[in-house]
Protein backbone atom coordinates (compact mmCIF):
# COMPACT_ATOMS: atom_id res chain seq x y z
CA UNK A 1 9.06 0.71 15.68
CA UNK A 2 10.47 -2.67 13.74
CA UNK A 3 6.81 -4.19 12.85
CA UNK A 4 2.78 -2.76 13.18
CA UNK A 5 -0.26 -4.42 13.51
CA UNK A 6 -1.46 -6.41 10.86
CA UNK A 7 -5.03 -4.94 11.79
CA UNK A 8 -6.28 -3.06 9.08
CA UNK A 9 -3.61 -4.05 6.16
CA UNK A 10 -5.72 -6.24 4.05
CA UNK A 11 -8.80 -4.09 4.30
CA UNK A 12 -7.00 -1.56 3.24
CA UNK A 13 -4.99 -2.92 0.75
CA UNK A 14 -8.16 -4.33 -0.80
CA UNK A 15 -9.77 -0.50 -0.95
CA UNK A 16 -6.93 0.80 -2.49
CA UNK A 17 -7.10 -1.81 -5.33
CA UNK A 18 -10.83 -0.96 -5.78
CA UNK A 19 -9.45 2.69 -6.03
CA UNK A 20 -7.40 1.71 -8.89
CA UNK A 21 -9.90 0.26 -11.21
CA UNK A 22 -11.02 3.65 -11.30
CA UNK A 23 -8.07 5.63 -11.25
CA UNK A 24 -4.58 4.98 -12.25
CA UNK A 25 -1.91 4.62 -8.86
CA UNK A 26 1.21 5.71 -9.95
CA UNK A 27 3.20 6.45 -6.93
CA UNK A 28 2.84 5.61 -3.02
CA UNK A 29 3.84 7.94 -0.46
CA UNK A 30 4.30 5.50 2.81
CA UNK A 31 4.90 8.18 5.38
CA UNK A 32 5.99 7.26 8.57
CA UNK A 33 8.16 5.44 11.29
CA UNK A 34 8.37 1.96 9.92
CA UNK A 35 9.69 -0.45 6.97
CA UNK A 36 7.78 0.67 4.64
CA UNK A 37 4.86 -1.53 5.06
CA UNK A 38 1.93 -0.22 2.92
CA UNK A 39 4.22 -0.12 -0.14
CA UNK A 40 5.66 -3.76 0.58
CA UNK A 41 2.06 -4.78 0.50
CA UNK A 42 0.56 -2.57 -2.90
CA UNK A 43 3.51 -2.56 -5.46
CA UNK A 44 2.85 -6.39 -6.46
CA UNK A 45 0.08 -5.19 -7.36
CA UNK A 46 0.68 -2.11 -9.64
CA UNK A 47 3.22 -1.84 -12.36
CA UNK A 48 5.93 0.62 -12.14
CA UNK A 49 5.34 1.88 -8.68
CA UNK A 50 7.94 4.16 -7.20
């Protein structure tokens, strides 16, 4: 599957960041068929992401 629905994304893109003002992120597991969409979207946002 090239692409996904955008559905979804932002919202939860926008929960995870909330998530991180309370707890450090320091790694992403993006598990799936795909580009690697969910990390192409967080690791702007969080230094030294893997």
């Amino acid at each position: 599957m090239p692409t996904s629905s955008k559905y979804g994304k932002l919202y939860t893109a926008l929960m995870i960041n909330k998530l991180a003002e309370l707890v450090p992120i320091n790694s992403i597991l993006d598990v799936g068929v795909g580009e690697g969409t969910y990390f192409n979207i967080l690791s702007p946002y969080f230094e030294n992401i893997k």
